[in-house]
PDB file of N, CA and C in Angstrom:
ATOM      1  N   UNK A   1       0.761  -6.463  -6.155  1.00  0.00           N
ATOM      2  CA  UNK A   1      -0.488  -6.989  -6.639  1.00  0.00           C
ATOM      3  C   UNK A   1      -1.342  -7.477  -5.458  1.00  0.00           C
ATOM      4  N   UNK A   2      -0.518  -7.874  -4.404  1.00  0.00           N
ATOM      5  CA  UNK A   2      -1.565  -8.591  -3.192  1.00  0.00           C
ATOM      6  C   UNK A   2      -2.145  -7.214  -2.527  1.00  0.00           C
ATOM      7  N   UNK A   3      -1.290  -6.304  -2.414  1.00  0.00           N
ATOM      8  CA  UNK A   3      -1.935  -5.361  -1.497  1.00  0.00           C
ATOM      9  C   UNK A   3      -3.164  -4.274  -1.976  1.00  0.00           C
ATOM     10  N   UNK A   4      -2.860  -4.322  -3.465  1.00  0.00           N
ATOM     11  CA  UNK A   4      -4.362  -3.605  -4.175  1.00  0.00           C
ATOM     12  C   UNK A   4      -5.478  -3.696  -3.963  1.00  0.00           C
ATOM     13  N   UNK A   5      -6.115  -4.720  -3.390  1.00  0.00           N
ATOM     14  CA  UNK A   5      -6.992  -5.337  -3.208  1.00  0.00           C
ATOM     15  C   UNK A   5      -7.913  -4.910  -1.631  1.00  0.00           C
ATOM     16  N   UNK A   6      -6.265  -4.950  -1.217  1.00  0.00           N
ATOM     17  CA  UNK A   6      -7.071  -4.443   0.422  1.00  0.00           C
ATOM     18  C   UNK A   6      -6.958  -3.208   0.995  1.00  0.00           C
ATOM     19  N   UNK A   7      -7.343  -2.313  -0.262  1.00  0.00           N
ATOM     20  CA  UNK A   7      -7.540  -0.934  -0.072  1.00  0.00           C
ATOM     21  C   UNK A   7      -6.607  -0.139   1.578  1.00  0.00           C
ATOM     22  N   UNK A   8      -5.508  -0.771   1.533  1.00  0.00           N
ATOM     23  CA  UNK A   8      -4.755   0.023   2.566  1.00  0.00           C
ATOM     24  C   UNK A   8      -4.971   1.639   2.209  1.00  0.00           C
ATOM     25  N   UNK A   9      -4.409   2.705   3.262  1.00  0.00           N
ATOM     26  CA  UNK A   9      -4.388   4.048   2.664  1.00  0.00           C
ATOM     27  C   UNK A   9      -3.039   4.524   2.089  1.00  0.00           C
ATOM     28  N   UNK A  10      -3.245   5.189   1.368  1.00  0.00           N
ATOM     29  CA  UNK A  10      -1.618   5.315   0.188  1.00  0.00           C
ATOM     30  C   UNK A  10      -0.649   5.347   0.808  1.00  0.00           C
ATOM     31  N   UNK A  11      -0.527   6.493   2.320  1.00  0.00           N
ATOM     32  CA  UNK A  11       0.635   6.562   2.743  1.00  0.00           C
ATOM     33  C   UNK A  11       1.028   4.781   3.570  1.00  0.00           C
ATOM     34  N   UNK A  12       0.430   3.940   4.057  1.00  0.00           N
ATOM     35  CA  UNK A  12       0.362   2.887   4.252  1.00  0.00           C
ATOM     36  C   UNK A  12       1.167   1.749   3.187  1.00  0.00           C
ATOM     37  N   UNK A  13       0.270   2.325   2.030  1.00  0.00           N
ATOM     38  CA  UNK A  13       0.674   1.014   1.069  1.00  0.00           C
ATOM     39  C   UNK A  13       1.821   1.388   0.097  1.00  0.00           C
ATOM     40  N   UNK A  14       2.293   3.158   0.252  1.00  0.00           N
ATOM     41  CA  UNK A  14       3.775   3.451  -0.271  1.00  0.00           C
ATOM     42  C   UNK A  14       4.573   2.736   0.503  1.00  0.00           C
ATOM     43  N   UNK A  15       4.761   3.064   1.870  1.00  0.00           N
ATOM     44  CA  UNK A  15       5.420   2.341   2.422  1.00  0.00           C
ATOM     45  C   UNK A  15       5.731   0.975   2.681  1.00  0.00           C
ATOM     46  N   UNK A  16       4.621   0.206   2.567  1.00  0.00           N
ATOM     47  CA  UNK A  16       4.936  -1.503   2.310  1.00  0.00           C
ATOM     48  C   UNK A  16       5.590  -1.224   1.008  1.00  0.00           C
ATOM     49  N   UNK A  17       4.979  -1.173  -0.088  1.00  0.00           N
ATOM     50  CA  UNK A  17       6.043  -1.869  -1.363  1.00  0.00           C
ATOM     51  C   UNK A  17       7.290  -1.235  -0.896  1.00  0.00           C
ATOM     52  N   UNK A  18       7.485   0.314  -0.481  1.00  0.00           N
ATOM     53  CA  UNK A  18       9.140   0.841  -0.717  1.00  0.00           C
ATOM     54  C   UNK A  18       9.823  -0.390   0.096  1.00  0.00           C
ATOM     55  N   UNK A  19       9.209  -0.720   1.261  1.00  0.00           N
ATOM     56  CA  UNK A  19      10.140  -1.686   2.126  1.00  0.00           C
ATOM     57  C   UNK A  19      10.218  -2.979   1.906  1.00  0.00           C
ATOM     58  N   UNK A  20       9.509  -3.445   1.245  1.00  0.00           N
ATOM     59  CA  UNK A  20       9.745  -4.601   0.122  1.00  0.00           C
ATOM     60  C   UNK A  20      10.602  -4.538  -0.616  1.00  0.00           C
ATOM     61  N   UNK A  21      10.216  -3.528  -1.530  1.00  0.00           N
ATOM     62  CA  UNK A  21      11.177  -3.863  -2.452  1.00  0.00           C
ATOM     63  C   UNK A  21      12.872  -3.224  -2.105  1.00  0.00           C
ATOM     64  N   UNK A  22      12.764  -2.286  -1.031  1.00  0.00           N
ATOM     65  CA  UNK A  22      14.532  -1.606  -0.433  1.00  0.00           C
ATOM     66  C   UNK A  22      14.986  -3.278   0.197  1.00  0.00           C
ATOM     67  N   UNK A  23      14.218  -4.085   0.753  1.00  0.00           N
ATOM     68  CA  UNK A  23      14.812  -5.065   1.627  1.00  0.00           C
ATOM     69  C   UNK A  23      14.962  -6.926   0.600  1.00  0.00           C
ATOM     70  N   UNK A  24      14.320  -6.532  -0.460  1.00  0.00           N
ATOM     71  CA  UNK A  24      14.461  -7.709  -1.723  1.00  0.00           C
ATOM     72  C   UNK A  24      15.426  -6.920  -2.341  1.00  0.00           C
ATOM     73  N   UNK A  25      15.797  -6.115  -2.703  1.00  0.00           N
ATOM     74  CA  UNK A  25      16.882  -5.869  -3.458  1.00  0.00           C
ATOM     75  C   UNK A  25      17.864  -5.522  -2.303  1.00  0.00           C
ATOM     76  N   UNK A  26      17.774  -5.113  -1.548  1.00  0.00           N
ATOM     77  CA  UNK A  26      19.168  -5.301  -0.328  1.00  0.00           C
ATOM     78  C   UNK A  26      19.768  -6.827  -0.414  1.00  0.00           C
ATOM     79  N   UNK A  27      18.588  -7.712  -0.428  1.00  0.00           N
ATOM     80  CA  UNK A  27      19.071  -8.822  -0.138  1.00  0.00           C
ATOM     81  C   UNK A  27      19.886  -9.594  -1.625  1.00  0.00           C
ATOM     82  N   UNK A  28      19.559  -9.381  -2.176  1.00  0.00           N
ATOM     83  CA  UNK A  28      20.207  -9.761  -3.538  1.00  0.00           C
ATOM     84  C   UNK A  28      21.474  -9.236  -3.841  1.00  0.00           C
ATOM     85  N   UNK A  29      21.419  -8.111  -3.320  1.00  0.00           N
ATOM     86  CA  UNK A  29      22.608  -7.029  -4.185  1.00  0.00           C
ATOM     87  C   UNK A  29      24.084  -8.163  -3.474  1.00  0.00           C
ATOM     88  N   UNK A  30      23.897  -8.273  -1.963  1.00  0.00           N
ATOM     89  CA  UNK A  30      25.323  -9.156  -1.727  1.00  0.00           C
ATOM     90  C   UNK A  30      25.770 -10.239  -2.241  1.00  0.00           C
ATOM     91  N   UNK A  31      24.861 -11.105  -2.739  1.00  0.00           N
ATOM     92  CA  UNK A  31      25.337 -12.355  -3.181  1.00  0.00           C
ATOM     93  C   UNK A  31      25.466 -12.132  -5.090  1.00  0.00           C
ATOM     94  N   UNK A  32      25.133 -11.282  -5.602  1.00  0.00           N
ATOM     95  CA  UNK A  32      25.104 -10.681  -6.991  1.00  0.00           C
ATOM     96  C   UNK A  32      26.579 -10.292  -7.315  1.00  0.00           C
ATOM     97  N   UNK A  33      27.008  -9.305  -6.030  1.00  0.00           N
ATOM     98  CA  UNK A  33      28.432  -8.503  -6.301  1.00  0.00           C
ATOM     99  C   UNK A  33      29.675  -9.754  -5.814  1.00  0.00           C
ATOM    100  N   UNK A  34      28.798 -10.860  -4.803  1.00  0.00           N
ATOM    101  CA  UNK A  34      30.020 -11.946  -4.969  1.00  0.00           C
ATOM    102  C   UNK A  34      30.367 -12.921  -5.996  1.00  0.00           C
ATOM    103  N   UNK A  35      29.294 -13.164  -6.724  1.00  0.00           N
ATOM    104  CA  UNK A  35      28.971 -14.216  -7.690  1.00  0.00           C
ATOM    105  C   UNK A  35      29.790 -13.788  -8.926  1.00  0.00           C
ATOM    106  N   UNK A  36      29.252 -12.330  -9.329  1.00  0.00           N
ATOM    107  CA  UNK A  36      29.243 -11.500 -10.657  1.00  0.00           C
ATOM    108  C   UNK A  36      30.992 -10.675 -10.780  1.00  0.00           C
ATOM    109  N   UNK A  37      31.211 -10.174  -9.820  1.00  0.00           N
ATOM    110  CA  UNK A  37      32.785  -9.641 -10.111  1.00  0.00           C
ATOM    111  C   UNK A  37      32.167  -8.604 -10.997  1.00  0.00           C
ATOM    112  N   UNK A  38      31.371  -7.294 -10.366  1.00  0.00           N
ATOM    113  CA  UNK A  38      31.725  -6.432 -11.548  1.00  0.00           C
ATOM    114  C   UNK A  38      32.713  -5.943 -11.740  1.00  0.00           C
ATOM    115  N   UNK A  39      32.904  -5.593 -13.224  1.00  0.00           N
ATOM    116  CA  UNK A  39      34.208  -4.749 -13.919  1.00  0.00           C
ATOM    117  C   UNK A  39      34.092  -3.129 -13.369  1.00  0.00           C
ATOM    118  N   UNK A  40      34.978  -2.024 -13.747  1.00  0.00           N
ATOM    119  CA  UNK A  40      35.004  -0.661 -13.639  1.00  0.00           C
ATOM    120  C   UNK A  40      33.687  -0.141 -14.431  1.00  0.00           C
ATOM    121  N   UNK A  41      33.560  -0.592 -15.200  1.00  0.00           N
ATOM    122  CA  UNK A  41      32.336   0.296 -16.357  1.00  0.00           C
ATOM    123  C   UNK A  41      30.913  -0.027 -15.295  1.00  0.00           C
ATOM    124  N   UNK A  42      30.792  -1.377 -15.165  1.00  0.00           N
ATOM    125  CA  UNK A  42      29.707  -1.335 -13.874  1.00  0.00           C
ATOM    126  C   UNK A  42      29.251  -0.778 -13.283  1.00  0.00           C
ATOM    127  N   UNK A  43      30.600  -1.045 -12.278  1.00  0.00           N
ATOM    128  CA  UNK A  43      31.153  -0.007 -10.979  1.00  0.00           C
ATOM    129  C   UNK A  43      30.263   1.683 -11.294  1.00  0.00           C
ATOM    130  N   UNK A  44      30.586   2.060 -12.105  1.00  0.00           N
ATOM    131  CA  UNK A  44      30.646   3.557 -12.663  1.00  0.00           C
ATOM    132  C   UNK A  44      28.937   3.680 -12.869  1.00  0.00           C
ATOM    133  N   UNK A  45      28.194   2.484 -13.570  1.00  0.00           N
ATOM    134  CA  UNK A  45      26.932   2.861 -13.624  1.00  0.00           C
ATOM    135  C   UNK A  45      26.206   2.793 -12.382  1.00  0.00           C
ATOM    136  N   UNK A  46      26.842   1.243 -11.589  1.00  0.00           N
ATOM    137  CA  UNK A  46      25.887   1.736 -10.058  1.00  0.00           C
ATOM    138  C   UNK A  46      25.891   2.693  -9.859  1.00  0.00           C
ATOM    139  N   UNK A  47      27.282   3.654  -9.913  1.00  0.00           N
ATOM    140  CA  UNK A  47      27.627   4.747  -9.260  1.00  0.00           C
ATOM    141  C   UNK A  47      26.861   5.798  -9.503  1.00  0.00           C
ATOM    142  N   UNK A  48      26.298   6.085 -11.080  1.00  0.00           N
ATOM    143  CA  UNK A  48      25.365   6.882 -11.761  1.00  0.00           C
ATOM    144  C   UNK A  48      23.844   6.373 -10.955  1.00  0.00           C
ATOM    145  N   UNK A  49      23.565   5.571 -10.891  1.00  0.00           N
ATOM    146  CA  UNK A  49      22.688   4.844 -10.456  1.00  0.00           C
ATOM    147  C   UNK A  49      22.250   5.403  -8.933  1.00  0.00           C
ATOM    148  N   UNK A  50      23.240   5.476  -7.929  1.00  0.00           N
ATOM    149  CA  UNK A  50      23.335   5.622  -6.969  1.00  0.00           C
ATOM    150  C   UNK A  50      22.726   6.955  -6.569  1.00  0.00           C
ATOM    151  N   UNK A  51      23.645   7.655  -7.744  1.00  0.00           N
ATOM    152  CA  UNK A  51      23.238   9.509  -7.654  1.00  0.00           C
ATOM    153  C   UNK A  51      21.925   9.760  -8.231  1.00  0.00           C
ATOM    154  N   UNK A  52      21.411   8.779  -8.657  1.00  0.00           N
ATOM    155  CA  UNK A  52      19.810   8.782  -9.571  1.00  0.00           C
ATOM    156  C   UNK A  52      18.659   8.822  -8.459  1.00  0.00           C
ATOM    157  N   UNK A  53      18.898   8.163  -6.925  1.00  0.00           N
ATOM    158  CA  UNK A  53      18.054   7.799  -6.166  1.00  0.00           C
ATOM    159  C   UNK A  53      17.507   9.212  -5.395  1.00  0.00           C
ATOM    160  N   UNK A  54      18.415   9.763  -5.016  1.00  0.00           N
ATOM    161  CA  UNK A  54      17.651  11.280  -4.655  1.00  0.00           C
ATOM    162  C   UNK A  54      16.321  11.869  -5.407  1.00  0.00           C
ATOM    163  N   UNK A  55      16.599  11.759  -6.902  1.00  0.00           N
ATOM    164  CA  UNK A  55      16.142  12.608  -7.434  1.00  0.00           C
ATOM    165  C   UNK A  55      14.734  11.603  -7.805  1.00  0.00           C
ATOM    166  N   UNK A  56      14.811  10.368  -8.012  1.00  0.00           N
ATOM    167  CA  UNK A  56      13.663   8.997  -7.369  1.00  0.00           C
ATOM    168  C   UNK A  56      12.484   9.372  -6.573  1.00  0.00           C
ATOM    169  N   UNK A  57      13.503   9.561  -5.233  1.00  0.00           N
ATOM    170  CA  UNK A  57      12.692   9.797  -4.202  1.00  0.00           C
ATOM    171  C   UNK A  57      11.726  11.016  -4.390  1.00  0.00           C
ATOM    172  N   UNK A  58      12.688  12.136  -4.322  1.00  0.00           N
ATOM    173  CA  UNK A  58      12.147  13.174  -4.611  1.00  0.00           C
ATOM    174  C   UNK A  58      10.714  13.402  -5.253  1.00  0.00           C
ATOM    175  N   UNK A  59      10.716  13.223  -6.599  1.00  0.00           N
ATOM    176  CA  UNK A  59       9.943  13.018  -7.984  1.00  0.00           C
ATOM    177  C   UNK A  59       9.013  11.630  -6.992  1.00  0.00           C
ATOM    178  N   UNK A  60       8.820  10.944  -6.138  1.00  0.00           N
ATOM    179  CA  UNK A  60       7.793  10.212  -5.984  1.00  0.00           C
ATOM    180  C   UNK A  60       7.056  10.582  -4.855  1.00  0.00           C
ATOM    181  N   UNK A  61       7.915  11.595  -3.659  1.00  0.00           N
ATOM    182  CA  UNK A  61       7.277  12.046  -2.765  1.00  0.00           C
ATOM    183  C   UNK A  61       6.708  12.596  -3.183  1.00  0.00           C
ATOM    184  N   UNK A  62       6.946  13.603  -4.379  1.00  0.00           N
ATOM    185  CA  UNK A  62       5.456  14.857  -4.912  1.00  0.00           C
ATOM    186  C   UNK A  62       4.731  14.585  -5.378  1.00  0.00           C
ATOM    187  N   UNK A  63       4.871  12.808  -6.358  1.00  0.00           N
ATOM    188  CA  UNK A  63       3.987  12.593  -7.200  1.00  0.00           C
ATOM    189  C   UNK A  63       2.716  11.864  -6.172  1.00  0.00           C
ATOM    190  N   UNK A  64       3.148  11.150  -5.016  1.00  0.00           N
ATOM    191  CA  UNK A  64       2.480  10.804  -3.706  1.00  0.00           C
ATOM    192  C   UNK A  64       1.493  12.112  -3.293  1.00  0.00           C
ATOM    193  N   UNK A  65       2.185  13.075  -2.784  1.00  0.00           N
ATOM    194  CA  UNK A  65       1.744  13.996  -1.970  1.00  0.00           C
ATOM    195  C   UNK A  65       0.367  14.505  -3.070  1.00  0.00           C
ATOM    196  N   UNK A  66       0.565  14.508  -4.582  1.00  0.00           N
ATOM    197  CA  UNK A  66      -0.117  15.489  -5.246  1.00  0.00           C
ATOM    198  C   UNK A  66      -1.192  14.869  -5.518  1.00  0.00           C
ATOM    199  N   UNK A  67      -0.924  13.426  -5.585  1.00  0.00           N
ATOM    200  CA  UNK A  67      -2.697  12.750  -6.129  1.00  0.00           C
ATOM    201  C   UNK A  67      -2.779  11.954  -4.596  1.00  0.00           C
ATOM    202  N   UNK A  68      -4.320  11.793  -4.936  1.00  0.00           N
ATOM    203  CA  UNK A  68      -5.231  11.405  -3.937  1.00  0.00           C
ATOM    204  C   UNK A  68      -5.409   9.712  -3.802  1.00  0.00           C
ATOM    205  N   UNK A  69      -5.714   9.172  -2.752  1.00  0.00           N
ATOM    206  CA  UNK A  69      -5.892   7.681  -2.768  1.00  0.00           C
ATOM    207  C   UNK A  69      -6.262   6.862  -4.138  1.00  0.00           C
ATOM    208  N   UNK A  70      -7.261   7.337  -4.267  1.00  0.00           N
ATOM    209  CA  UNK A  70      -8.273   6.948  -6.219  1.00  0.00           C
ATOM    210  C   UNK A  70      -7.463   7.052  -6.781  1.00  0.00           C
ATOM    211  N   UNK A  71      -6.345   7.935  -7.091  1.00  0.00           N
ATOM    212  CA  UNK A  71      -5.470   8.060  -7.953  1.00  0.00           C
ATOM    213  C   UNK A  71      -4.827   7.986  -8.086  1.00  0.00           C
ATOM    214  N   UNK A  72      -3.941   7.220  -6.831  1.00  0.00           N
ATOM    215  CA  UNK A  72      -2.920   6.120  -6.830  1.00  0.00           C
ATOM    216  C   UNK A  72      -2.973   4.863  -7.007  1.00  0.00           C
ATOM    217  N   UNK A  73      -4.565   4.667  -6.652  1.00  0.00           N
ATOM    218  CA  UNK A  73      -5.007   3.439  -6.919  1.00  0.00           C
ATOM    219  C   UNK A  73      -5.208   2.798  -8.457  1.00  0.00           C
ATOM    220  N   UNK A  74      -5.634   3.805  -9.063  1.00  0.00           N
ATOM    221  CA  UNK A  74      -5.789   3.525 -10.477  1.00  0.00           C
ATOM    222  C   UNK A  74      -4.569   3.655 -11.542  1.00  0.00           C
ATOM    223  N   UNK A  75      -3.663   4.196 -10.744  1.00  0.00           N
ATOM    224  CA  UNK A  75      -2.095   4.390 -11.438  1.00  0.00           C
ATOM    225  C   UNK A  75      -1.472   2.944 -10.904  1.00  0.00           C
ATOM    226  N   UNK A  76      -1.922   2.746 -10.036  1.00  0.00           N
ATOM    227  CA  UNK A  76      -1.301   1.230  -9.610  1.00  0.00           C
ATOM    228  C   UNK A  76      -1.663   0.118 -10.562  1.00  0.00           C
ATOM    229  N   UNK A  77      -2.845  -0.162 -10.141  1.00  0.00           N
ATOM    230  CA  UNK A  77      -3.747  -0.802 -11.598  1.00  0.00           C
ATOM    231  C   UNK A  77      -3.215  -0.842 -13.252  1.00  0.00           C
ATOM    232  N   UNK A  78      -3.167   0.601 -12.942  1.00  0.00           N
ATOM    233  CA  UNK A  78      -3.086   0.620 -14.901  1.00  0.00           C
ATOM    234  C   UNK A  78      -1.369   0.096 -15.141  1.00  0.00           C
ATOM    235  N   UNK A  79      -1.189   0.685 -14.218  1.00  0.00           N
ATOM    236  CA  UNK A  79       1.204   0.159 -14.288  1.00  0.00           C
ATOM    237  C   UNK A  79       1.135  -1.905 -14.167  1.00  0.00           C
ATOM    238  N   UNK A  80       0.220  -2.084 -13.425  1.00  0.00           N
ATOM    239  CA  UNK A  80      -0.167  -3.603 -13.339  1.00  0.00           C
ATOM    240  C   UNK A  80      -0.870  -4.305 -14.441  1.00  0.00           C
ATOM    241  N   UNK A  81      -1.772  -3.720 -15.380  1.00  0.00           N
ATOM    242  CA  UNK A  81      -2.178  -3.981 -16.357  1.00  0.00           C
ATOM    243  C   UNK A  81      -1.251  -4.070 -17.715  1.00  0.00           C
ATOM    244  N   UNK A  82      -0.158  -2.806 -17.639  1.00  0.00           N
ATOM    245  CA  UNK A  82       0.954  -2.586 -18.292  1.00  0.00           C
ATOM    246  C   UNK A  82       1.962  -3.816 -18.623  1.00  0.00           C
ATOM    247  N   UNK A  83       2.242  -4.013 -17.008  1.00  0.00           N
ATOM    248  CA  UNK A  83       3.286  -5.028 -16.388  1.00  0.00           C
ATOM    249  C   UNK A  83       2.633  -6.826 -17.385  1.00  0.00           C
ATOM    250  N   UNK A  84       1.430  -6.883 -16.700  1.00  0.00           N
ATOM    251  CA  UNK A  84       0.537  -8.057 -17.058  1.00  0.00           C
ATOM    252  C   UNK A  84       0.982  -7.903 -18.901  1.00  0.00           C
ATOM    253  N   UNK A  85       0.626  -7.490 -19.598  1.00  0.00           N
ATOM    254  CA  UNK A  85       0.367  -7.332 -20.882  1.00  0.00           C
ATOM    255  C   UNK A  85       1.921  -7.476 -21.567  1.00  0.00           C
ATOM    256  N   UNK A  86       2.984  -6.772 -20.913  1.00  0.00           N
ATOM    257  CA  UNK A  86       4.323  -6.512 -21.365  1.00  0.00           C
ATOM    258  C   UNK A  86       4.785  -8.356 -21.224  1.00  0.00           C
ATOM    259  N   UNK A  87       4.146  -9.163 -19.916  1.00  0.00           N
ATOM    260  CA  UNK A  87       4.683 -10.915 -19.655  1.00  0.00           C
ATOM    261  C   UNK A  87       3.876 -11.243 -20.293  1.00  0.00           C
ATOM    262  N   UNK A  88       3.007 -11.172 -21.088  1.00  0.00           N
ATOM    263  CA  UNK A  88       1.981 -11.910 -21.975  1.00  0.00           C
ATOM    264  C   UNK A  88       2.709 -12.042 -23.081  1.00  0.00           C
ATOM    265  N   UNK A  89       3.346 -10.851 -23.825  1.00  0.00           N
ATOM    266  CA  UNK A  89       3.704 -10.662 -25.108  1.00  0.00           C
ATOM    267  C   UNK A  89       4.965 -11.106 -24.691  1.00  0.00           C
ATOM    268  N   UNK A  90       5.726 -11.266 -23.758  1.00  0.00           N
ATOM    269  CA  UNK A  90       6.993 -11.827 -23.970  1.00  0.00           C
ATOM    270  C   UNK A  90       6.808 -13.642 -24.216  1.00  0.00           C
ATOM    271  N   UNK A  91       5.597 -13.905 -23.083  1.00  0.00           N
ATOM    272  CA  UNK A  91       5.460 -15.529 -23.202  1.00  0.00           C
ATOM    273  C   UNK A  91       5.032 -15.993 -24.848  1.00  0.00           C
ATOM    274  N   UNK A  92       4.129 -15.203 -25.051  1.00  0.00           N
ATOM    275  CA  UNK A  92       3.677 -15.602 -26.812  1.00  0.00           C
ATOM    276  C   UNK A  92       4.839 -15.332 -27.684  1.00  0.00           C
ATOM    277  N   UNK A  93       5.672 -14.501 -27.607  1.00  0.00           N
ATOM    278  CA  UNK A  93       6.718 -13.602 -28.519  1.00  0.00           C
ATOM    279  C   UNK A  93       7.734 -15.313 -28.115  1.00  0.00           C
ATOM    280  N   UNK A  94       7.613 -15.951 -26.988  1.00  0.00           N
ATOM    281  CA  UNK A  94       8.840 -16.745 -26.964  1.00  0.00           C
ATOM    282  C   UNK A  94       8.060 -17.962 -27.140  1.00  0.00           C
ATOM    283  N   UNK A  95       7.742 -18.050 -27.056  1.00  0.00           N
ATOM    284  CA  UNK A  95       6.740 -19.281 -27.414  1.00  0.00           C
ATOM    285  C   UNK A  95       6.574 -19.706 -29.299  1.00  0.00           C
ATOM    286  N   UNK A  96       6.455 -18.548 -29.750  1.00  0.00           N
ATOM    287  CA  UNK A  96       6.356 -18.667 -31.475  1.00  0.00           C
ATOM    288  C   UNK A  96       7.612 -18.695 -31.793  1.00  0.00           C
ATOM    289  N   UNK A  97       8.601 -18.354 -31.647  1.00  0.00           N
ATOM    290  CA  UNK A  97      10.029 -18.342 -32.493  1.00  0.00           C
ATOM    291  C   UNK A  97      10.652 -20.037 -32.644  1.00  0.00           C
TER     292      UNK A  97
END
């Protein structure tokens, strides 16, 4: 959300969030797997999980490469508008019960 604003260029501002968010979830994952003790069934979905990231990457380098600045920009936006709207309805949804 901070970096939308300052119109970096896409290949620029892919790369900040990916390394944000590879180095916030790096950092979590160690103290998660000491705390938590996953079981085998876990184990097995990271593992699915794990084999999921190729095909991630993949599917985002083309979707990068194929649209243009404007149109990453406005896919950013609208996934942020999404995001915004999805914590609205959870705060009201928990708020009334």
């Amino acid at each position: 959300m901070y970096l939308l604003p300052l119109g970096l260029s896409k290949d620029v501002y892919a790369g900040t969030t990916s390394l944000f968010f590879t180095v916030g979830n790096a950092t979590k994952a160690v103290p998660w797997l000491l705390l938590v003790k996953p079981t085998g069934d876990v184990w097995t979905l990271m593992a699915l999980c794990v084999l999921a990231i190729p095909a991630g990457v993949w599917a985002g380098w083309r979707l990068h490469g194929s649209l243009d600045q404007r149109q990453i920009y406005r896919v950013c936006y609208g996934l942020l508008v999404v995001t915004a709207l999805k914590l609205l309805w959870d705060g009201v949804s928990g708020y009334l019960v």
